[in-house]
PDB file of N, CA and C in Angstrom:
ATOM      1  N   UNK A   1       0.837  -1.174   0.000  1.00  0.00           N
ATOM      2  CA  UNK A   1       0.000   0.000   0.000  1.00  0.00           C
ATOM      3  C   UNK A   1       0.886   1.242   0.000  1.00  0.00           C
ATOM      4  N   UNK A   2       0.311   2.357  -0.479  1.00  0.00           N
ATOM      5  CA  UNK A   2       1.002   3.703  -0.592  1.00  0.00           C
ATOM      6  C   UNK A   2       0.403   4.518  -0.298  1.00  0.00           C
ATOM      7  N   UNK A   3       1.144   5.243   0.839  1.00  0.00           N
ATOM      8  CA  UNK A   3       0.455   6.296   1.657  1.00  0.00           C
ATOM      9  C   UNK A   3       0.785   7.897   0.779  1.00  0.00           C
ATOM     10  N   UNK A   4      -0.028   8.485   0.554  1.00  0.00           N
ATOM     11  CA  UNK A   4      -0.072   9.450  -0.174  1.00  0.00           C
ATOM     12  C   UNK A   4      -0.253  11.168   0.772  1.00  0.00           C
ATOM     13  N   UNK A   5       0.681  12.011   1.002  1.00  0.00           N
ATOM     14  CA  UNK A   5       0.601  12.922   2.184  1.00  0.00           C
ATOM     15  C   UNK A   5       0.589  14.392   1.109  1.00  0.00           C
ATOM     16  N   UNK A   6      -1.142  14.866   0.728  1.00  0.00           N
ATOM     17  CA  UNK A   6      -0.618  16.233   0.357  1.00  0.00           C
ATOM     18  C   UNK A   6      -0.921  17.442   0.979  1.00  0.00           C
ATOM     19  N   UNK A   7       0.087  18.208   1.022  1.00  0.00           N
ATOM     20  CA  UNK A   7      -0.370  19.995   1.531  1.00  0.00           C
ATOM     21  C   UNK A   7      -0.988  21.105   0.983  1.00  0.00           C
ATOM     22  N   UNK A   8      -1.460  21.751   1.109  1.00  0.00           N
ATOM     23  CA  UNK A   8      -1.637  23.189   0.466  1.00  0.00           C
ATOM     24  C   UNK A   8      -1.451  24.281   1.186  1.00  0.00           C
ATOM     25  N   UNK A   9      -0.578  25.422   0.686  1.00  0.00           N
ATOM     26  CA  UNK A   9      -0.950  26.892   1.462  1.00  0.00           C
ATOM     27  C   UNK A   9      -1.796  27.342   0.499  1.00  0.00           C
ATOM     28  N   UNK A  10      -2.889  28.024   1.590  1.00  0.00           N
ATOM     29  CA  UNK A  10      -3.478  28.491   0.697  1.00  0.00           C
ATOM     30  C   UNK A  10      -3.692  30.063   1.146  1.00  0.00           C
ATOM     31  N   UNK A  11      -4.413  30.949  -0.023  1.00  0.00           N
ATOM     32  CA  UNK A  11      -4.009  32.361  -0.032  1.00  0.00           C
ATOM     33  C   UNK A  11      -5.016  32.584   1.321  1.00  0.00           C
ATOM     34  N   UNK A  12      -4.535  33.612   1.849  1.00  0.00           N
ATOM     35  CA  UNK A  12      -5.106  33.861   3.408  1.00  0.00           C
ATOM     36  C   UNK A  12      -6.600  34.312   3.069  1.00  0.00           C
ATOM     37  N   UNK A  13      -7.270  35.143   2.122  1.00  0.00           N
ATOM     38  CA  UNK A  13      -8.072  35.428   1.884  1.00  0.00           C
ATOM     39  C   UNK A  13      -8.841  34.621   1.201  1.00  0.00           C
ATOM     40  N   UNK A  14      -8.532  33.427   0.781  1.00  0.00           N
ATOM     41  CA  UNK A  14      -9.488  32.266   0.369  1.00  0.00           C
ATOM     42  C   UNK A  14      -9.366  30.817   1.041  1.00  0.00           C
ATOM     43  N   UNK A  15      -8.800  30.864   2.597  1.00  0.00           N
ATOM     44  CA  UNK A  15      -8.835  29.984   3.603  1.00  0.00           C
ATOM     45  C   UNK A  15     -10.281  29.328   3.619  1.00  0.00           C
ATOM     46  N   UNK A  16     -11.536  29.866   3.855  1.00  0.00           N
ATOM     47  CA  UNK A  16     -12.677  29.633   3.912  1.00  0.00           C
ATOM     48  C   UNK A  16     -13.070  29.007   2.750  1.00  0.00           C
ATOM     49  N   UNK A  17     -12.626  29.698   1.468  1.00  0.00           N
ATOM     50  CA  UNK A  17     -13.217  29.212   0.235  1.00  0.00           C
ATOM     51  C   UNK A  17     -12.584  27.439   0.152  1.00  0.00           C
ATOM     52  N   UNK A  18     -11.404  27.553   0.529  1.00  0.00           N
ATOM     53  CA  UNK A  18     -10.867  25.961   0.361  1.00  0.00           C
ATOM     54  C   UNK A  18     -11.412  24.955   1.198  1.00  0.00           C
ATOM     55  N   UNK A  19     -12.108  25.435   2.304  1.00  0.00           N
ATOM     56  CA  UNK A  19     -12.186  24.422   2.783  1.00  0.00           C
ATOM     57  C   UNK A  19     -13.407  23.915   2.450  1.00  0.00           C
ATOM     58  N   UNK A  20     -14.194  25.002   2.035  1.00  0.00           N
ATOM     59  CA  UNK A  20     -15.412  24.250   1.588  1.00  0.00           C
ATOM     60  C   UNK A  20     -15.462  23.337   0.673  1.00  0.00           C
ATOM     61  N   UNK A  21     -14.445  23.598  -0.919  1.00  0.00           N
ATOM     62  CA  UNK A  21     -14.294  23.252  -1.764  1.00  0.00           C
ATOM     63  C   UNK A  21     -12.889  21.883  -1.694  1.00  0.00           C
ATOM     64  N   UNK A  22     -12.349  21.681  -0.584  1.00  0.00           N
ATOM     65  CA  UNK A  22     -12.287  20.673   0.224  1.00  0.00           C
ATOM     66  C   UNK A  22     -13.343  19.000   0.956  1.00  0.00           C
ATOM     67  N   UNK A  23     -13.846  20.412   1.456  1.00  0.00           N
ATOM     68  CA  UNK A  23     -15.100  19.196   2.101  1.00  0.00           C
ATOM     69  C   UNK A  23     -15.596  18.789   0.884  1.00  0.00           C
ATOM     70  N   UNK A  24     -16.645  19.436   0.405  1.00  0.00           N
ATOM     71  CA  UNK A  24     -17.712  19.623  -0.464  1.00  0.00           C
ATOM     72  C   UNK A  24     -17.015  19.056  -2.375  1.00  0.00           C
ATOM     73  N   UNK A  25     -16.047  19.123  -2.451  1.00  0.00           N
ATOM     74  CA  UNK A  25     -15.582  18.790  -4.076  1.00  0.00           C
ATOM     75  C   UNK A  25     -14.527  17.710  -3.798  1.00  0.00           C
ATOM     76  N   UNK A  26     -13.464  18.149  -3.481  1.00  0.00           N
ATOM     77  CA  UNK A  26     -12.160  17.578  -3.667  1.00  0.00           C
ATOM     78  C   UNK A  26     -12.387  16.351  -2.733  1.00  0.00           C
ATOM     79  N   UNK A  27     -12.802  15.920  -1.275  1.00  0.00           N
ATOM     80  CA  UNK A  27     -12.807  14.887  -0.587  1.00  0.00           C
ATOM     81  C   UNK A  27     -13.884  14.120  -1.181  1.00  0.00           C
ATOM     82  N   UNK A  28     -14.811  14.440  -2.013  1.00  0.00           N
ATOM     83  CA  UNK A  28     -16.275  13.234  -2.265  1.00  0.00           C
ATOM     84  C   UNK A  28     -15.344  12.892  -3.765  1.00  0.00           C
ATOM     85  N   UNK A  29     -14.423  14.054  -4.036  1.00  0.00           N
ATOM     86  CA  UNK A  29     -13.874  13.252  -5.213  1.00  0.00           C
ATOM     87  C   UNK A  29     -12.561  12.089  -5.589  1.00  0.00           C
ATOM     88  N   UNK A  30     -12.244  12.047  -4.079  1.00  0.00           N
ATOM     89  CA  UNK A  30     -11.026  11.461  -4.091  1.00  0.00           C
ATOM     90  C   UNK A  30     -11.543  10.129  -3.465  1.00  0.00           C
ATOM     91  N   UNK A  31     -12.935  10.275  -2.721  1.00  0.00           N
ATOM     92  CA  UNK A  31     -13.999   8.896  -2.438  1.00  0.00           C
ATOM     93  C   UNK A  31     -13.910   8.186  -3.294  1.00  0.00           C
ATOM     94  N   UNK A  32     -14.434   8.774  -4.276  1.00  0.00           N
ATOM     95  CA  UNK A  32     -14.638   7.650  -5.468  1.00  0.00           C
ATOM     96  C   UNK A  32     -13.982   7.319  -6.370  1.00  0.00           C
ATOM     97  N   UNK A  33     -12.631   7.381  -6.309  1.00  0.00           N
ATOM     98  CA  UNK A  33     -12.146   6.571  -6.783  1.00  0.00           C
ATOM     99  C   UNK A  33     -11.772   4.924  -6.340  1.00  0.00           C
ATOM    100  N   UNK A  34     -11.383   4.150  -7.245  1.00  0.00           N
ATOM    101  CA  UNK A  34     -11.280   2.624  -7.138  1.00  0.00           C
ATOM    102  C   UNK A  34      -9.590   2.149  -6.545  1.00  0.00           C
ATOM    103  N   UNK A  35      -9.908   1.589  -5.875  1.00  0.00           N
ATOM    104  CA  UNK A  35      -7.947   1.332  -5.196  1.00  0.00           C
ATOM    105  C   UNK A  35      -7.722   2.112  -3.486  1.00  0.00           C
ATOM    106  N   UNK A  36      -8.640   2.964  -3.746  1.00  0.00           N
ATOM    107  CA  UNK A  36      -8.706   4.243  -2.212  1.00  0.00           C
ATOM    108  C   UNK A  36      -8.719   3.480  -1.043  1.00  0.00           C
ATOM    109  N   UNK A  37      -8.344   3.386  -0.361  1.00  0.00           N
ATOM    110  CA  UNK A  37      -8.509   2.632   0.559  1.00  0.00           C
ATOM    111  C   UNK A  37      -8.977   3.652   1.916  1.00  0.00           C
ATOM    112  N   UNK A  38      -8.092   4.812   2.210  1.00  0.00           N
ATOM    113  CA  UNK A  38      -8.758   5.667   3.230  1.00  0.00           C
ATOM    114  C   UNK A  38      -8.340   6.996   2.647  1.00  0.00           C
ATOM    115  N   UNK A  39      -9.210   8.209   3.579  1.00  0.00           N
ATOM    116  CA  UNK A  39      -8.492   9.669   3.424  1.00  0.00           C
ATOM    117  C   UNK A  39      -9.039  10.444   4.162  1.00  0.00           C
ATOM    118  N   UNK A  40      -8.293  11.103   4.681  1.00  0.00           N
ATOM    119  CA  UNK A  40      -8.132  11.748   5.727  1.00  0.00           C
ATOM    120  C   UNK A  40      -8.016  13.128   6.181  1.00  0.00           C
ATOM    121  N   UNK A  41      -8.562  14.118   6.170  1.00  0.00           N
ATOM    122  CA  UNK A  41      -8.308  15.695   5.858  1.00  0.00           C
ATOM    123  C   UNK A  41      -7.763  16.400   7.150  1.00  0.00           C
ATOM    124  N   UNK A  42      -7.070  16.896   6.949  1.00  0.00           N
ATOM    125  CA  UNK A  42      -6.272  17.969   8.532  1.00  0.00           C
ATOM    126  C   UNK A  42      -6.500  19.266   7.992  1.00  0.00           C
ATOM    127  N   UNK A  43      -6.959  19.979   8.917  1.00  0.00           N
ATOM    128  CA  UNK A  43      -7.038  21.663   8.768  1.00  0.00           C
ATOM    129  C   UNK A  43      -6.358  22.349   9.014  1.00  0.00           C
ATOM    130  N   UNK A  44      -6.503  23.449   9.190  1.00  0.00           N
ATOM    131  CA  UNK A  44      -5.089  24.165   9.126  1.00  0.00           C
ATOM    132  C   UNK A  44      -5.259  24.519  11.266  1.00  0.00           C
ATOM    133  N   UNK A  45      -4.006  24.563  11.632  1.00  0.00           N
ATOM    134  CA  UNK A  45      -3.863  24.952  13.325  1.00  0.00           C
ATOM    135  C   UNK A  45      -3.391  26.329  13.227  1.00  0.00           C
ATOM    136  N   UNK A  46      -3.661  26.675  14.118  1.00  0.00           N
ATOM    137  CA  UNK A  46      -3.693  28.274  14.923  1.00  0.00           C
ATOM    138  C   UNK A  46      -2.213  28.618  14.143  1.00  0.00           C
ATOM    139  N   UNK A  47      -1.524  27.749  14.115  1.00  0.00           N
ATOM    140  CA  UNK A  47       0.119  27.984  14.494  1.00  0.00           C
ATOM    141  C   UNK A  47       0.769  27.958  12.925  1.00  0.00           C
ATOM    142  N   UNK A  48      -0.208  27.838  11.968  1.00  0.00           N
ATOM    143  CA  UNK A  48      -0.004  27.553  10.884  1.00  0.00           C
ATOM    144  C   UNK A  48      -1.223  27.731   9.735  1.00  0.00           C
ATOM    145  N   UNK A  49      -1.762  28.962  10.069  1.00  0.00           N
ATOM    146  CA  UNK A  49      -3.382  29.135   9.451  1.00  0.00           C
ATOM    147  C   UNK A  49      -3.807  28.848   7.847  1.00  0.00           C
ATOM    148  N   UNK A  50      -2.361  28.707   7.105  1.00  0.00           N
ATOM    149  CA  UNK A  50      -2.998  28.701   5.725  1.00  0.00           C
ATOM    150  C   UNK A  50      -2.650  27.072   5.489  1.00  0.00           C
ATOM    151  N   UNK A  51      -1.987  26.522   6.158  1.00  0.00           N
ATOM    152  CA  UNK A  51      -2.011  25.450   5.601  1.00  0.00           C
ATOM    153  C   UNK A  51      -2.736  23.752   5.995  1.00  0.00           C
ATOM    154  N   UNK A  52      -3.521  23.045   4.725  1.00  0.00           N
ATOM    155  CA  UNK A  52      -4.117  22.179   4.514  1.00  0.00           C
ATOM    156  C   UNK A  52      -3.055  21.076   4.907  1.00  0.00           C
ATOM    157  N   UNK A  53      -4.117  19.842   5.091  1.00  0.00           N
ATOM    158  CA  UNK A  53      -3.120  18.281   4.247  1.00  0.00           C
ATOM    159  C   UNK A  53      -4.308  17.193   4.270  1.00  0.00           C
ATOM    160  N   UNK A  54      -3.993  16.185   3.290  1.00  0.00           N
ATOM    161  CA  UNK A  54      -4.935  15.554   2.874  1.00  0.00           C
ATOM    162  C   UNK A  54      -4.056  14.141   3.225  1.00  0.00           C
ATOM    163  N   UNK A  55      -4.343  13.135   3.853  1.00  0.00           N
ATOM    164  CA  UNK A  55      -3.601  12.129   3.777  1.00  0.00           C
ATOM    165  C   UNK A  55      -4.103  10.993   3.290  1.00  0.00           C
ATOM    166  N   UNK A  56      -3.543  10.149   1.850  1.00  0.00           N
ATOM    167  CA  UNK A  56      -4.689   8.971   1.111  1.00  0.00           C
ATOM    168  C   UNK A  56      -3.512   7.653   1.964  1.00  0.00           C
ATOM    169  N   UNK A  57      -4.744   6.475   1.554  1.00  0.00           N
ATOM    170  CA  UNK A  57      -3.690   5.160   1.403  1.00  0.00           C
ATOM    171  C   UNK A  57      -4.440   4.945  -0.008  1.00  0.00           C
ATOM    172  N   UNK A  58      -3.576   4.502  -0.926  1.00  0.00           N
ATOM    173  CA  UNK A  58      -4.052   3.554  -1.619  1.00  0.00           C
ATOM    174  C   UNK A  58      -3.397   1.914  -1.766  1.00  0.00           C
ATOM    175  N   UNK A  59      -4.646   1.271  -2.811  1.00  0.00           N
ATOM    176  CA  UNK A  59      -3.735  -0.331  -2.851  1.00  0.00           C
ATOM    177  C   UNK A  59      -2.833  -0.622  -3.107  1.00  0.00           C
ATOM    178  N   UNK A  60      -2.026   0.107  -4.668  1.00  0.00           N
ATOM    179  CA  UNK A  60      -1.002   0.282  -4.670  1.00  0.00           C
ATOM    180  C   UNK A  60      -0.547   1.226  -5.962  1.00  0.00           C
ATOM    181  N   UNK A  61       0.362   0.868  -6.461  1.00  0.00           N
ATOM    182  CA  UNK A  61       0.686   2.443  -7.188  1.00  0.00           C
ATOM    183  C   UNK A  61      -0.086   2.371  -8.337  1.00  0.00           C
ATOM    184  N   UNK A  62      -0.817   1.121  -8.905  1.00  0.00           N
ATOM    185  CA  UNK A  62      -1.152   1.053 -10.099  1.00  0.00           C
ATOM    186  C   UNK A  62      -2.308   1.647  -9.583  1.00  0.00           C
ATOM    187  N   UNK A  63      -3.230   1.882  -8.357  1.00  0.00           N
ATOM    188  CA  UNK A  63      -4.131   2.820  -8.439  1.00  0.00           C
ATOM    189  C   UNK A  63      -4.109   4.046  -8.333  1.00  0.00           C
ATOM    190  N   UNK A  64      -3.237   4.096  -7.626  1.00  0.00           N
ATOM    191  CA  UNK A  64      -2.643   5.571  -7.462  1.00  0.00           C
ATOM    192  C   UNK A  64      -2.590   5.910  -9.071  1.00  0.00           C
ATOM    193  N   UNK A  65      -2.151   5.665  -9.820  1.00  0.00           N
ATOM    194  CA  UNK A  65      -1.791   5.920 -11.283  1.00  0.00           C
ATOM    195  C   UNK A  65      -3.119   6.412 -12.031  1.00  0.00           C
ATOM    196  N   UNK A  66      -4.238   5.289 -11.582  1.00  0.00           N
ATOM    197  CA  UNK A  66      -5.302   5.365 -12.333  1.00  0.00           C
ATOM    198  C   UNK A  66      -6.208   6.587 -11.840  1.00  0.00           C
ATOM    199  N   UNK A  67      -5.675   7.321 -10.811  1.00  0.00           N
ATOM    200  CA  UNK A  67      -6.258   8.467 -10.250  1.00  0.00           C
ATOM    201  C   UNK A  67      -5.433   9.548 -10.416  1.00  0.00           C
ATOM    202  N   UNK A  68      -4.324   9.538 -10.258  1.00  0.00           N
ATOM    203  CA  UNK A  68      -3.193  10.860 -10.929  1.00  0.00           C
ATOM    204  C   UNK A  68      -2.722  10.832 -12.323  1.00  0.00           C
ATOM    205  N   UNK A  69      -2.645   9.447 -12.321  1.00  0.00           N
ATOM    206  CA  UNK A  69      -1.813   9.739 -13.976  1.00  0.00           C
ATOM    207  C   UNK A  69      -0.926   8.928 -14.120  1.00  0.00           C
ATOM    208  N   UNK A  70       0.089   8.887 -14.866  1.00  0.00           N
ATOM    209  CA  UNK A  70       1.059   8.388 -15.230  1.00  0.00           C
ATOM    210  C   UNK A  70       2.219   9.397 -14.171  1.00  0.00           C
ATOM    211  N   UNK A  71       2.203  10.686 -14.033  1.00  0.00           N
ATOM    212  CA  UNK A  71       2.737  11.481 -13.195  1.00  0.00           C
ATOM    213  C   UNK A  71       2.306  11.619 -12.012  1.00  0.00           C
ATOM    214  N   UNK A  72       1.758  10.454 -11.276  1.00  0.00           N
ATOM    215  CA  UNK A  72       1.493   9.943  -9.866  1.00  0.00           C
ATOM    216  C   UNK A  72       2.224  10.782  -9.183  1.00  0.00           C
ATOM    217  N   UNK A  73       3.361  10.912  -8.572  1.00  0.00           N
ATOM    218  CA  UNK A  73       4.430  11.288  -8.034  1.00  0.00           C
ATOM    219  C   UNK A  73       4.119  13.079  -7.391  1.00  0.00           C
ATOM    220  N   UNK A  74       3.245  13.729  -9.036  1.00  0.00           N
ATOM    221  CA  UNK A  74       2.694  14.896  -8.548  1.00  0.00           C
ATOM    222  C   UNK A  74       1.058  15.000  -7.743  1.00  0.00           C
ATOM    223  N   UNK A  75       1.152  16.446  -7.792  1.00  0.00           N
ATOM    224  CA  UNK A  75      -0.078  16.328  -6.795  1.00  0.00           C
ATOM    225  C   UNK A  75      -1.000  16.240  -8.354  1.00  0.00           C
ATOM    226  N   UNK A  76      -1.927  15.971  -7.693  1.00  0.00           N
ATOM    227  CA  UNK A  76      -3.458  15.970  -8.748  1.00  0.00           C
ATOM    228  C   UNK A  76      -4.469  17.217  -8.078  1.00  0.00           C
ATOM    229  N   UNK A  77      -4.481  17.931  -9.237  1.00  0.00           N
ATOM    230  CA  UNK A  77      -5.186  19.387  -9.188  1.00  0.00           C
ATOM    231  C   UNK A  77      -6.369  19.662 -10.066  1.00  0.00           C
ATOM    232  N   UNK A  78      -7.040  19.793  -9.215  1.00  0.00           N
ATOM    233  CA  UNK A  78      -8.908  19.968  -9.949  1.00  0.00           C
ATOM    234  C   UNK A  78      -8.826  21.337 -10.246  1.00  0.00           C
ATOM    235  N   UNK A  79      -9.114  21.959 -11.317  1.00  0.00           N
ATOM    236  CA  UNK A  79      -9.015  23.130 -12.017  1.00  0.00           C
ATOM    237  C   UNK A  79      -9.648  24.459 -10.570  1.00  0.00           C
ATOM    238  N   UNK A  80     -10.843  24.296 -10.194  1.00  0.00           N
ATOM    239  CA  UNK A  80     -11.249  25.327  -9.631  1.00  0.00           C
ATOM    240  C   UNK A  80     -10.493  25.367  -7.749  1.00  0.00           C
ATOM    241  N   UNK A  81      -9.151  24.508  -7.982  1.00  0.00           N
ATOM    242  CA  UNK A  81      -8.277  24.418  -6.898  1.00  0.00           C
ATOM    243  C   UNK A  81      -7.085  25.563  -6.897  1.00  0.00           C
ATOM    244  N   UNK A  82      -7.140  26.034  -8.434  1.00  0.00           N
ATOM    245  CA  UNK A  82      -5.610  26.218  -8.688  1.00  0.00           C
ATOM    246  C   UNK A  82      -5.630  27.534  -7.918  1.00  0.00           C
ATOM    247  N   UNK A  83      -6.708  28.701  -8.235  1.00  0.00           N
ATOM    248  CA  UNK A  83      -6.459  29.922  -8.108  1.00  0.00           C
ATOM    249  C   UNK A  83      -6.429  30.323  -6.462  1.00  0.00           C
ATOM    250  N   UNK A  84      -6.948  29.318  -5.614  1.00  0.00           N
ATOM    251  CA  UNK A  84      -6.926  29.367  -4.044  1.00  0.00           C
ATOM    252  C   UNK A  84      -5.499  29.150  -3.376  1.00  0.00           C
ATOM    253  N   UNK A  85      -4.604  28.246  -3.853  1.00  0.00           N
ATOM    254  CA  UNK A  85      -3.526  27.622  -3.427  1.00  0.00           C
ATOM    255  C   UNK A  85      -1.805  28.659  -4.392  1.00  0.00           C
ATOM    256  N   UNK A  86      -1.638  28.708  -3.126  1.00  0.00           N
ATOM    257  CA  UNK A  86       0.201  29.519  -3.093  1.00  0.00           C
ATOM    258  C   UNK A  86       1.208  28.331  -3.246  1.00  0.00           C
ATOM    259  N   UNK A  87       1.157  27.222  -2.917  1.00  0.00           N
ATOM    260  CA  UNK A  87       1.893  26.304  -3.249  1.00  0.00           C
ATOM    261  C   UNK A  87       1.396  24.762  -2.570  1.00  0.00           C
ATOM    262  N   UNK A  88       1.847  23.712  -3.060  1.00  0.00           N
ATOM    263  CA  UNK A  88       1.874  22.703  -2.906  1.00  0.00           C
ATOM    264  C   UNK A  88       2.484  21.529  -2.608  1.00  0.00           C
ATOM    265  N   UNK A  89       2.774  20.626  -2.012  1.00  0.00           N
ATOM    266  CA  UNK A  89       3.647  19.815  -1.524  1.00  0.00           C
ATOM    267  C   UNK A  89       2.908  18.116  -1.027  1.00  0.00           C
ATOM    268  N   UNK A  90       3.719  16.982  -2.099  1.00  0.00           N
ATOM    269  CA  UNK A  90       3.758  16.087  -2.093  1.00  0.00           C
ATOM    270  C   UNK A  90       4.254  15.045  -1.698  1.00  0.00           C
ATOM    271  N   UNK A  91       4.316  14.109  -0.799  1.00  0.00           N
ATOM    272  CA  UNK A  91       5.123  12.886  -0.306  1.00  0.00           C
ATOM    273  C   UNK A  91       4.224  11.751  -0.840  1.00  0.00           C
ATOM    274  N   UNK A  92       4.962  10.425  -0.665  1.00  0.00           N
ATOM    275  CA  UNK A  92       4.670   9.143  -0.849  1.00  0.00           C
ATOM    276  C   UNK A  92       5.561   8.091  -0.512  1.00  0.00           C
ATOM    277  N   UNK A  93       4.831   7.030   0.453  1.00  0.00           N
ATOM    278  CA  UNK A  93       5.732   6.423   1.805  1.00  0.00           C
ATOM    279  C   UNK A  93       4.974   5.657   1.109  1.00  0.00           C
ATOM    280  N   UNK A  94       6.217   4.166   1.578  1.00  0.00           N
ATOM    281  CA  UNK A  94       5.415   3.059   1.348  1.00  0.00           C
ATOM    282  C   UNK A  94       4.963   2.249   2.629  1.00  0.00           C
ATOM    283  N   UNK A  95       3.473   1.792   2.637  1.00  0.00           N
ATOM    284  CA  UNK A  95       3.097   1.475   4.125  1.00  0.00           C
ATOM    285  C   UNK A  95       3.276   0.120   4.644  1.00  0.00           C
ATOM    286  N   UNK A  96       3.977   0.521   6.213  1.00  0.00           N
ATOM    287  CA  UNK A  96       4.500  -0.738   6.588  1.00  0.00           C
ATOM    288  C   UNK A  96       3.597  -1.617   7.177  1.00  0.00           C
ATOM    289  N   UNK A  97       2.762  -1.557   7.638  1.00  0.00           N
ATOM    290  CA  UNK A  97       1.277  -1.694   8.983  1.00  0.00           C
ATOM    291  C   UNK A  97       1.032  -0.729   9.613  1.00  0.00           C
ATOM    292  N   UNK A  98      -0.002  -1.225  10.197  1.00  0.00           N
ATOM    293  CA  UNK A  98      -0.611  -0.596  11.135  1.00  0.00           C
ATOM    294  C   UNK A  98      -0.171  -0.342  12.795  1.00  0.00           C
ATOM    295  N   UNK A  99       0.682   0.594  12.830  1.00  0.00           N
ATOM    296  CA  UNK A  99       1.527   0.438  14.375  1.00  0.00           C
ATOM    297  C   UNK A  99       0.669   0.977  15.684  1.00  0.00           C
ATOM    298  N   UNK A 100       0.327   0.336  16.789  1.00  0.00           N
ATOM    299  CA  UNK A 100      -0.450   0.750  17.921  1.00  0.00           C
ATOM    300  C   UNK A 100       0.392   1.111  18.795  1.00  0.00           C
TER     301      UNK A 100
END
């Protein structure tokens, strides 16, 4: 499985707008895809107000693929995302278990 970790800053004056378009677009759209296994949304803390993170697992990279692309590796950006977000930032771990 491949754990998928992305960020966003987003512009201070469209904090509100993202998150809706967060909840409401980008998380029911990353539901449905096939391979998803979980996802996970973090908001932004006091200590760090503009910035998002979204954390996926998927099954494995060949789904990951079938949801980003062939350029998996980058983030995947829904058009009415672009003009809210100052920058972006991508990781991908490969998952070991589940540690308690």
């Amino acid at each position: 499985m491949i754990i998928r970790v992305f960020r966003a800053t987003v512009r201070e004056d469209r904090i509100q707008d993202f998150k809706v378009f967060l909840t409401d677009s980008a998380i029911p759209h990353v539901r449905r895809q096939p391979g998803l296994v979980s996802v996970t949304a973090g908001l932004p803390r006091p200590d760090s107000p503009a910035t998002f993170c979204v954390v996926m697992v998927w099954e494995s990279v060949a789904a990951l693929q079938a949801f980003a692309g062939q350029d998996w590796e980058q983030p995947h950006v829904l058009p009415e995302e672009d003009p809210m977000v100052l920058s972006r930032q991508i990781d991908h771990y490969d998952m070991i278990g589940l540690i308690s």
